[in-house]
N, C-alpha and C. Protein backbone atom coordinates (compact mmCIF):
# COMPACT_ATOMS: atom_id res chain seq x y z
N UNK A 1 5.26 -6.60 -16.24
CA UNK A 1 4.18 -6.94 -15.35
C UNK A 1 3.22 -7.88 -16.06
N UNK A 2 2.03 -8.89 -15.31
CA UNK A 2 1.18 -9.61 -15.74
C UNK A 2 0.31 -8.62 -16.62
N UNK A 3 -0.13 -9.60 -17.84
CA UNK A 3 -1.24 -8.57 -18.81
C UNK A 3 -2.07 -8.03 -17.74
N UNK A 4 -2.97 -7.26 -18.43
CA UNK A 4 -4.37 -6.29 -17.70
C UNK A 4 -3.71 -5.23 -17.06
N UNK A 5 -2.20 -4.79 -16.85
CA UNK A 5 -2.03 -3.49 -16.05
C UNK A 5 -1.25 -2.80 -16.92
N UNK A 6 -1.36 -1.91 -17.68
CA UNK A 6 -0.91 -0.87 -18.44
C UNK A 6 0.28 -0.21 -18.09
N UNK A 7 1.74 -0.58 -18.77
CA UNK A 7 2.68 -0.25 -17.90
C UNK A 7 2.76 1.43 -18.42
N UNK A 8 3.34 2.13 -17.14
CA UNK A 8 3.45 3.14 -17.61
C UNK A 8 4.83 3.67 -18.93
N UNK A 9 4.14 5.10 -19.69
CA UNK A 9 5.47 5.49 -20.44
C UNK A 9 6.92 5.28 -19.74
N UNK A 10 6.31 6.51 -18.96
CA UNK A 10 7.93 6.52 -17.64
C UNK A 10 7.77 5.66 -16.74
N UNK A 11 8.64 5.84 -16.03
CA UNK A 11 8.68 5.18 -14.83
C UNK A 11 7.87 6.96 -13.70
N UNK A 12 7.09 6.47 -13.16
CA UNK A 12 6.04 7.09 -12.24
C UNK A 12 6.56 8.01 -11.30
N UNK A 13 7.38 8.89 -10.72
CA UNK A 13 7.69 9.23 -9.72
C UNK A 13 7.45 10.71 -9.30
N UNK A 14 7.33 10.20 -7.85
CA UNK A 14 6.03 11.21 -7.21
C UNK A 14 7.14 12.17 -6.41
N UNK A 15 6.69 13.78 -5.92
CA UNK A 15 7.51 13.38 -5.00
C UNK A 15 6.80 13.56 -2.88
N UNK A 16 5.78 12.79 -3.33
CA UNK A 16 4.83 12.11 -2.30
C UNK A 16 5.65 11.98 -0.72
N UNK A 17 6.86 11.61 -0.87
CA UNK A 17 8.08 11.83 0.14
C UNK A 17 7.93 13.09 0.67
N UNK A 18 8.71 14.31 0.01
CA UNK A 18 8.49 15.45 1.08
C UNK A 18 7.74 15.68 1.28
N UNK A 19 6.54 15.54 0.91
CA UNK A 19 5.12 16.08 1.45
C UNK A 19 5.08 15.51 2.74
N UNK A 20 5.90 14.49 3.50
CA UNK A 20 6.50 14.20 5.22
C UNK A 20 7.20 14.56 6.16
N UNK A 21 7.45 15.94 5.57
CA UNK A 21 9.03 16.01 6.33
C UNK A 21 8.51 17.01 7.70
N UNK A 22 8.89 17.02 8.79
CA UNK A 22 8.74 17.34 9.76
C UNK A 22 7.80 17.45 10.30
N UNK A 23 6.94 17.63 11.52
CA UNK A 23 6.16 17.11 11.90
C UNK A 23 4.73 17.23 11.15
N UNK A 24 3.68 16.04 11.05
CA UNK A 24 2.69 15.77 10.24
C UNK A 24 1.63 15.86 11.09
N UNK A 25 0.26 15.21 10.73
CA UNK A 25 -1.04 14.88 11.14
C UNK A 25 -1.34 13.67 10.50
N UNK A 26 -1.93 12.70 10.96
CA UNK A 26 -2.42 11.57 9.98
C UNK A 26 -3.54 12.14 9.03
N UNK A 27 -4.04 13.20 9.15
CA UNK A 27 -4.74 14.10 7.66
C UNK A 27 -3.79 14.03 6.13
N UNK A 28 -2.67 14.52 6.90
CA UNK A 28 -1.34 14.37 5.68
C UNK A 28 -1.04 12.83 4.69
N UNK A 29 -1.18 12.13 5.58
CA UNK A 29 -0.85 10.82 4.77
C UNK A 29 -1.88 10.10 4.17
N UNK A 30 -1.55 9.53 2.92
CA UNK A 30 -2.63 9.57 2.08
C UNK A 30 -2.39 7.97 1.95
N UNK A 31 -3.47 7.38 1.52
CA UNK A 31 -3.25 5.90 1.97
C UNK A 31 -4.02 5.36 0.52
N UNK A 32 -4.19 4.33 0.05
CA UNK A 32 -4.61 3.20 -0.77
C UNK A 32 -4.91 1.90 -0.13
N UNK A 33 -5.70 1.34 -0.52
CA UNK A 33 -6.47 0.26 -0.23
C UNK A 33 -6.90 -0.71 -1.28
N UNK A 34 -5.74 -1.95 -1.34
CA UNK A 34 -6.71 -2.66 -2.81
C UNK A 34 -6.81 -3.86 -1.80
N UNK A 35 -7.96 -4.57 -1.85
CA UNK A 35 -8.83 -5.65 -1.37
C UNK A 35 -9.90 -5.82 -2.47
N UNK A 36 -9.55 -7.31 -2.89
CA UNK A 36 -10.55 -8.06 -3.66
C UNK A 36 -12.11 -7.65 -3.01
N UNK A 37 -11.94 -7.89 -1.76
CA UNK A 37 -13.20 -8.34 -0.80
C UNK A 37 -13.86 -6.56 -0.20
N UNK A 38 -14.95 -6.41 -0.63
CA UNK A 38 -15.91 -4.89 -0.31
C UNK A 38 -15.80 -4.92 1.10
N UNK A 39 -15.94 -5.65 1.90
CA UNK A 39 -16.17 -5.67 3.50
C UNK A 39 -14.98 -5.24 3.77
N UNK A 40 -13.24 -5.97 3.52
CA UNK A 40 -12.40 -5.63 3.91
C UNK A 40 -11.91 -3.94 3.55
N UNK A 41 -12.38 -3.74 2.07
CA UNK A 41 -11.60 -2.61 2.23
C UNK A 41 -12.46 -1.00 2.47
N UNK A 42 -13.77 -1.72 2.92
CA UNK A 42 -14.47 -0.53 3.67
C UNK A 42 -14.54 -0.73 5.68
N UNK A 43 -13.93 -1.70 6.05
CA UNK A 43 -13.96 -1.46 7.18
C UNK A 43 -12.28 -0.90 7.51
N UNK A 44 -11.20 -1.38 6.72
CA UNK A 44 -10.70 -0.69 6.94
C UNK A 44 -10.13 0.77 6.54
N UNK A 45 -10.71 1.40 5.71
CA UNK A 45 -11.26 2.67 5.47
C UNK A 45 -12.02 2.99 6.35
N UNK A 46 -12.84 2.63 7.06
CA UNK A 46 -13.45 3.06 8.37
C UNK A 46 -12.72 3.51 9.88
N UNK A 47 -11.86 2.36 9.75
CA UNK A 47 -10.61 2.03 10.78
C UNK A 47 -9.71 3.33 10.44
N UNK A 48 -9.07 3.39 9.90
CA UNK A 48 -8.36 4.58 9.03
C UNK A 48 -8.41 5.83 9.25
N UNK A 49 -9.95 6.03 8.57
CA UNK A 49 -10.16 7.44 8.70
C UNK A 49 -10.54 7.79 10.06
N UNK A 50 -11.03 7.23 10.89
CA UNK A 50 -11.35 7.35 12.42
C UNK A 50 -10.35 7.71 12.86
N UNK A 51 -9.16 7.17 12.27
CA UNK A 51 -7.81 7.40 13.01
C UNK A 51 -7.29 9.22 12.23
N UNK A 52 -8.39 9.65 11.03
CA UNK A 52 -8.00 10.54 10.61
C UNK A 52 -7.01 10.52 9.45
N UNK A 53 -6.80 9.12 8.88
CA UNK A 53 -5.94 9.18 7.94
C UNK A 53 -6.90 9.76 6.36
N UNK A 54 -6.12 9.98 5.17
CA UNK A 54 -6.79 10.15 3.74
C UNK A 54 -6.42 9.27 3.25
N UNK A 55 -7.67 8.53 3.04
CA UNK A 55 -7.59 7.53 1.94
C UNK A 55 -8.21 7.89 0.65
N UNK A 56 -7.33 7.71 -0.26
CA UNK A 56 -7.41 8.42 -1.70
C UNK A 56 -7.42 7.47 -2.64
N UNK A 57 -7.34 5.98 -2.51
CA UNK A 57 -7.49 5.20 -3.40
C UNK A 57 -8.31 3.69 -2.92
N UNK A 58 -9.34 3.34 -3.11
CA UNK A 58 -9.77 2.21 -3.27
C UNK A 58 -9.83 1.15 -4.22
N UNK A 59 -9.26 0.07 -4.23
CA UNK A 59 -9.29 -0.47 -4.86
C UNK A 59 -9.76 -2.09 -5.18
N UNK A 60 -10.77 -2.93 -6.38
CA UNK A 60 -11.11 -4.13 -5.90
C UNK A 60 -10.21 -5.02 -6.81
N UNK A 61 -9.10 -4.27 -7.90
CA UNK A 61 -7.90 -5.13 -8.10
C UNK A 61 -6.91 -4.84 -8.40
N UNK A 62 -5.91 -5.41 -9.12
CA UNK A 62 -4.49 -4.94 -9.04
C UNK A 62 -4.30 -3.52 -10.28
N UNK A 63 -5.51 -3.82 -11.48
CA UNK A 63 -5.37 -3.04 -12.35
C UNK A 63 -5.73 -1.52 -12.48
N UNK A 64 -7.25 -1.82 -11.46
CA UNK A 64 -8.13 -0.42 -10.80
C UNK A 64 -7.04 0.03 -10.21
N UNK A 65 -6.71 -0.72 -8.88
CA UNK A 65 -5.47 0.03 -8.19
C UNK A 65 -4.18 1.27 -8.70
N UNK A 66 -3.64 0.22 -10.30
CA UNK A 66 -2.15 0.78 -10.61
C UNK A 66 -2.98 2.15 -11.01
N UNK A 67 -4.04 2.49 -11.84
CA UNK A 67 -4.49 3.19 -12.81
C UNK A 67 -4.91 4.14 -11.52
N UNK A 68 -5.35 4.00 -10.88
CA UNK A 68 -5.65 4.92 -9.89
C UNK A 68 -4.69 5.42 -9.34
N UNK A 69 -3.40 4.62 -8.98
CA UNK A 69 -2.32 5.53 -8.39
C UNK A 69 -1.53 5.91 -8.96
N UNK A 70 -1.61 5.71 -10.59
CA UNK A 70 -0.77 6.60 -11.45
C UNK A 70 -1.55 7.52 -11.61
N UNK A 71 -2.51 8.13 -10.96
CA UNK A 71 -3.55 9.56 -10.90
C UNK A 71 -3.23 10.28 -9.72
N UNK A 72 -3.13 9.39 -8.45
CA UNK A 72 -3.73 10.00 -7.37
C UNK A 72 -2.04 8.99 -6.36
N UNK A 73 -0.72 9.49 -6.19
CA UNK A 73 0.14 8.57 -5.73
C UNK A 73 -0.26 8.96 -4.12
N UNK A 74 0.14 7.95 -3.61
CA UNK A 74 -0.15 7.74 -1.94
C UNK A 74 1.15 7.34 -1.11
N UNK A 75 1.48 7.83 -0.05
CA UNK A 75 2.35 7.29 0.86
C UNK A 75 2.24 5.71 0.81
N UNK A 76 1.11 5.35 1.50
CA UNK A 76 1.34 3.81 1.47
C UNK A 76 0.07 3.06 0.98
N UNK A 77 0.62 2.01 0.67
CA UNK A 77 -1.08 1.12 -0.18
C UNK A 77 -0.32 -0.54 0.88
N UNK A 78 -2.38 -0.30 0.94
CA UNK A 78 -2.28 -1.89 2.32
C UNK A 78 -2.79 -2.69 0.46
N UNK A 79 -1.99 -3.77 0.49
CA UNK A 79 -2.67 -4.91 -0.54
C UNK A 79 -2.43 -5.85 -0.27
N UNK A 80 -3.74 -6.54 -0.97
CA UNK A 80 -4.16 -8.07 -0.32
C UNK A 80 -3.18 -8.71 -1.36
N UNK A 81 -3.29 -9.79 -1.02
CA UNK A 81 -2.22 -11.05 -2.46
C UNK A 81 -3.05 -11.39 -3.40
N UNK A 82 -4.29 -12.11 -2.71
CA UNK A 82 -4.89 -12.81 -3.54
C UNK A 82 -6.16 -11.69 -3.94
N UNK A 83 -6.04 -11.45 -5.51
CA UNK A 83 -7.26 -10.97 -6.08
C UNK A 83 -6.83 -11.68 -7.83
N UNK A 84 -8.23 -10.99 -8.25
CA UNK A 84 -8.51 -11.90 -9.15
C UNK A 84 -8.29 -12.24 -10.59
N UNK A 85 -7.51 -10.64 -10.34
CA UNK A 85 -6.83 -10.34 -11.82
C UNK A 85 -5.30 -10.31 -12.33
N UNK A 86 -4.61 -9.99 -10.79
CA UNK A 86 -3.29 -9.90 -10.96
C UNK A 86 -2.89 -10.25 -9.21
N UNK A 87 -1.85 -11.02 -8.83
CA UNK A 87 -1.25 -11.39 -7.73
C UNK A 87 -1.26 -9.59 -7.29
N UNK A 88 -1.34 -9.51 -6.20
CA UNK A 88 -0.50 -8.73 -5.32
C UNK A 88 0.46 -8.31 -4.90
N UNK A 89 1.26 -9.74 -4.80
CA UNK A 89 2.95 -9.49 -5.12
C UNK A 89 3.17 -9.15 -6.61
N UNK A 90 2.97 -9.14 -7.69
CA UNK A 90 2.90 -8.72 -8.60
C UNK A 90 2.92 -7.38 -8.50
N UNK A 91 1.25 -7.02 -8.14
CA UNK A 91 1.23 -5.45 -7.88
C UNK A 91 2.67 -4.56 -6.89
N UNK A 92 2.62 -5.48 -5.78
CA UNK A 92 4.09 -4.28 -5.09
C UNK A 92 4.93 -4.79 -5.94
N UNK A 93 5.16 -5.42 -6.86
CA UNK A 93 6.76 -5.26 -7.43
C UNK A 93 6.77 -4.29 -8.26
N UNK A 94 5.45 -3.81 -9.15
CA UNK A 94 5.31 -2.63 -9.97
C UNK A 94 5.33 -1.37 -8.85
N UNK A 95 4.96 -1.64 -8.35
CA UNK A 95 4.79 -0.28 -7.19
C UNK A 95 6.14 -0.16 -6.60
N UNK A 96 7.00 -0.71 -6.11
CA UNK A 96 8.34 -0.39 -5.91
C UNK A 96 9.51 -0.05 -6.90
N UNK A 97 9.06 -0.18 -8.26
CA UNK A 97 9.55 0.05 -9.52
C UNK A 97 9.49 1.29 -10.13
N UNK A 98 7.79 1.35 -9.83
CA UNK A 98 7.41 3.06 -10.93
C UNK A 98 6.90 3.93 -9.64
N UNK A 99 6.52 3.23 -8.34
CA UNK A 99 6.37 4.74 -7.17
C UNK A 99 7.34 4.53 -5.77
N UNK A 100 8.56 4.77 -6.34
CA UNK A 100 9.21 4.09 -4.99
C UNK A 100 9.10 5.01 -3.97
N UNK A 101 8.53 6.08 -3.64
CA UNK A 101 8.01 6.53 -2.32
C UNK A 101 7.05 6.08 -1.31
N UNK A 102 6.24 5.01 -2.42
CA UNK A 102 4.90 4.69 -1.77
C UNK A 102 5.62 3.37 -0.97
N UNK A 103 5.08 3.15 0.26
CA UNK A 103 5.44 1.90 1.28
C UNK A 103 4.26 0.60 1.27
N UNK A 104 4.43 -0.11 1.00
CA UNK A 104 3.65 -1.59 0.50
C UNK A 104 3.82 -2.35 1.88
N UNK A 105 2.02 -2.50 2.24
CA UNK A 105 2.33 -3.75 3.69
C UNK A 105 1.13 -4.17 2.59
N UNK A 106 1.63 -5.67 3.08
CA UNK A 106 0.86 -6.68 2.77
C UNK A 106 0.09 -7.24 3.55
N UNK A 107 -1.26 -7.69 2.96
CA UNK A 107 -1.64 -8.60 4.40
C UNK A 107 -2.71 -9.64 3.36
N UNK A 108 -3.10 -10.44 4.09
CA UNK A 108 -3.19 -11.62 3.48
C UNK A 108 -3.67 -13.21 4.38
N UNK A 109 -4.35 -13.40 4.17
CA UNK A 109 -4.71 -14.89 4.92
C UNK A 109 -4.14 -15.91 4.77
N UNK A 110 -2.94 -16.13 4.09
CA UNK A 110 -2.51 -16.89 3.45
C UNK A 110 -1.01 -17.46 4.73
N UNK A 111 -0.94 -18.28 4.97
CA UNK A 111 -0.26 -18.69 5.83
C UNK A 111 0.98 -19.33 6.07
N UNK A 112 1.96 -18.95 5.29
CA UNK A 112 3.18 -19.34 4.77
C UNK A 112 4.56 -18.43 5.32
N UNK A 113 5.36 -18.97 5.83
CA UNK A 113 6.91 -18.94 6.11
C UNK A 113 7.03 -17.71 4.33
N UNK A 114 6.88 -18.58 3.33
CA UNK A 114 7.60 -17.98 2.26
C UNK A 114 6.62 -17.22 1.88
N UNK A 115 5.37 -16.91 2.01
CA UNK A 115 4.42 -16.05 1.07
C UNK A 115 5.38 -14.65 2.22
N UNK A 116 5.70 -14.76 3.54
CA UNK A 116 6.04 -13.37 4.11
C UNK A 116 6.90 -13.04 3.26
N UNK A 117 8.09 -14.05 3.04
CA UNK A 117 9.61 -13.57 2.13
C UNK A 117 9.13 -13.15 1.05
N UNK A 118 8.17 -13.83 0.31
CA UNK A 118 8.14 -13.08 -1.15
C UNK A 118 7.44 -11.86 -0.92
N UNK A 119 6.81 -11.18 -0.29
CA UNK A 119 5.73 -10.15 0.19
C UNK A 119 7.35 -9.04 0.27
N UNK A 120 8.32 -9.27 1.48
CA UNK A 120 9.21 -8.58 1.57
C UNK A 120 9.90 -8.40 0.46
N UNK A 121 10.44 -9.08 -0.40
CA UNK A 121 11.16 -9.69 -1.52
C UNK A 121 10.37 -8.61 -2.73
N UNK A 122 9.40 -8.74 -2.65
CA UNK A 122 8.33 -7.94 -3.85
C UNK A 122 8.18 -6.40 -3.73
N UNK A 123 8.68 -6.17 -2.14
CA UNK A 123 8.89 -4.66 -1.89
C UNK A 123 8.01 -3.91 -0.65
N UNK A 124 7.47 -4.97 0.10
CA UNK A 124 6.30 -4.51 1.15
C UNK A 124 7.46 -4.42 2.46
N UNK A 125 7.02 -3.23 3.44
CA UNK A 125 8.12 -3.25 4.24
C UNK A 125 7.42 -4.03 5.55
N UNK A 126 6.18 -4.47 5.51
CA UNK A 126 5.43 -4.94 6.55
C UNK A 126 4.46 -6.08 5.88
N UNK A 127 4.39 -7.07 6.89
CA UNK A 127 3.10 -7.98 6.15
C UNK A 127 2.47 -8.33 7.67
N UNK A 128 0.93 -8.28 7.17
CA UNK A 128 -0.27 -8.31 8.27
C UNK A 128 -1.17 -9.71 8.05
N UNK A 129 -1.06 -10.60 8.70
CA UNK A 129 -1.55 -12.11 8.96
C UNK A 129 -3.31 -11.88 8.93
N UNK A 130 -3.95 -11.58 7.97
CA UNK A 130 -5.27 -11.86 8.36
C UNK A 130 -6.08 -12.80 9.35
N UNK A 131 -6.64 -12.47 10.05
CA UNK A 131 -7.29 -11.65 10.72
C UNK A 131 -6.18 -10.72 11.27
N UNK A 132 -6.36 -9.07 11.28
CA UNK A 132 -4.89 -8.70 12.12
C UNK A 132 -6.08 -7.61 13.08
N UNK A 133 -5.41 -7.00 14.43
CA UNK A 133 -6.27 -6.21 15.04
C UNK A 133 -5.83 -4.63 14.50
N UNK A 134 -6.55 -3.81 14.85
CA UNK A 134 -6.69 -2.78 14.62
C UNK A 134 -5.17 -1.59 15.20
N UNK A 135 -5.05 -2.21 16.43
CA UNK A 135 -3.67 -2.22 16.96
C UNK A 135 -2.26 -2.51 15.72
N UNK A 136 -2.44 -3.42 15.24
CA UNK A 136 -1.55 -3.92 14.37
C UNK A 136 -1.32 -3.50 13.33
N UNK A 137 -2.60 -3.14 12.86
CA UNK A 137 -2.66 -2.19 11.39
C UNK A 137 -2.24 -0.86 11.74
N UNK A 138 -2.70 -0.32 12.64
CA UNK A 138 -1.99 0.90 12.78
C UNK A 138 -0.31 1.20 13.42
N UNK A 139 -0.06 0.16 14.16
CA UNK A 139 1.69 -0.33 14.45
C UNK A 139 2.19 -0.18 12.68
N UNK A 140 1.64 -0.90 11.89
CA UNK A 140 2.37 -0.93 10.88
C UNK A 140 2.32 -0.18 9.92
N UNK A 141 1.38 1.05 10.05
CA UNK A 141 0.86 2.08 9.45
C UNK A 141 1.91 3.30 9.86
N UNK A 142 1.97 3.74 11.44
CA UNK A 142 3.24 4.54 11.54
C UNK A 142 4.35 4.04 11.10
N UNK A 143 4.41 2.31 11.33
CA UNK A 143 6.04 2.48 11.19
C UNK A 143 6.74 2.85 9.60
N UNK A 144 5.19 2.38 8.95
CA UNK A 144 5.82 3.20 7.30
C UNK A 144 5.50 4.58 7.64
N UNK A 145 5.08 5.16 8.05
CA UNK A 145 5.11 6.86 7.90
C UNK A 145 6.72 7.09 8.58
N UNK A 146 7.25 6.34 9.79
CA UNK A 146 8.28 7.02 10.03
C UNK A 146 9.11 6.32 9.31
N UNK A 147 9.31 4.98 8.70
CA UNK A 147 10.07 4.76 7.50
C UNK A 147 10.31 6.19 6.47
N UNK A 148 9.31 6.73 6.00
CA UNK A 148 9.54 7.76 4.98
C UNK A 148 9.58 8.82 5.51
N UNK A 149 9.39 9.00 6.89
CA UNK A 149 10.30 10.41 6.90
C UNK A 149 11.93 10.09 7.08
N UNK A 150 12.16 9.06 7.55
CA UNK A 150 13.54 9.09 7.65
C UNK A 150 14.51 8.63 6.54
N UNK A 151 13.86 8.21 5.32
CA UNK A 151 14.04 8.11 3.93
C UNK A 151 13.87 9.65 3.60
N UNK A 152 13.54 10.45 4.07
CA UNK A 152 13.15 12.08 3.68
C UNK A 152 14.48 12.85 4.11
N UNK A 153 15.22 12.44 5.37
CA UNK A 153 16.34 12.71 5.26
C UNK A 153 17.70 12.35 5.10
N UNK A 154 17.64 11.52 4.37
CA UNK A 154 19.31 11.06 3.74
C UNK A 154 19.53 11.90 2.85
């Protein structure tokens, strides 16, 4: 990984997965949030929890983020691309490496054919076009929760 993020001894693994298996509450799913930008990642922590989700990690970069979720692992982490210490795609490629339970959507203002491929490519199963509506974030919020329950039963 880029300097500034402390790779772990082991490789990280949670088992954050069954804690999904049959029917849930959005209380159950525990979420992460790294956004460079304070506005973004307290309104949608606002958005979120209204909806009743736990958000257990905030984060304002890629390094706060890893260090926090090698404490506290989460179903899914929304991350931005651009912050200021380490790419984003950077960050989900470590995150699909050392927490492969956790589900990576990306979102991002950034407006590119290929920033989506590398976003997918890096390990995010969803990417969200900044500005996205509230509708959208949460479309892509179940569809990783039912991604991992049905990763819960193979």
């Amino acid at each position: 990984m880029e300097e500034g993020v402390p790779k772990p001894k082991r490789a990280v693994r949670s088992n954050i997965q069954q804690e999904l298996s049959g029917n849930i509450s959005n209380s159950d799913v525990k979420i992460a949030i790294v956004d460079d930008s304070d506005f973004s990642r307290q309104a949608l922590a606002q958005i979120l929890q209204a909806e009743g989700f736990n958000i257990i990690v905030s984060a304002k970069n890629a390094t706060t983020a890893y260090a926090q979720l090698e404490a506290n692992p989460c179903h899914i982490c929304l991350l931005d691309i651009v912050m200021a210490d380490i790419s984003g795609l950077d960050l989900a490629k470590e995150i699909r490496n050392n927490f492969s339970d956790t589900q990576v959507i990306v979102m991002s203002s950034l407006q590119s054919e290929t920033v989506v491929i590398d976003s997918i490519a890096a390990g995010a199963i969803d990417y969200l076009q900044k500005p996205f509506t509230k509708e959208d974030l949460l479309k892509s919020i179940y569809a990783a929760i039912d991604n991992l329950q049905k990763q819960n039963f193979r």
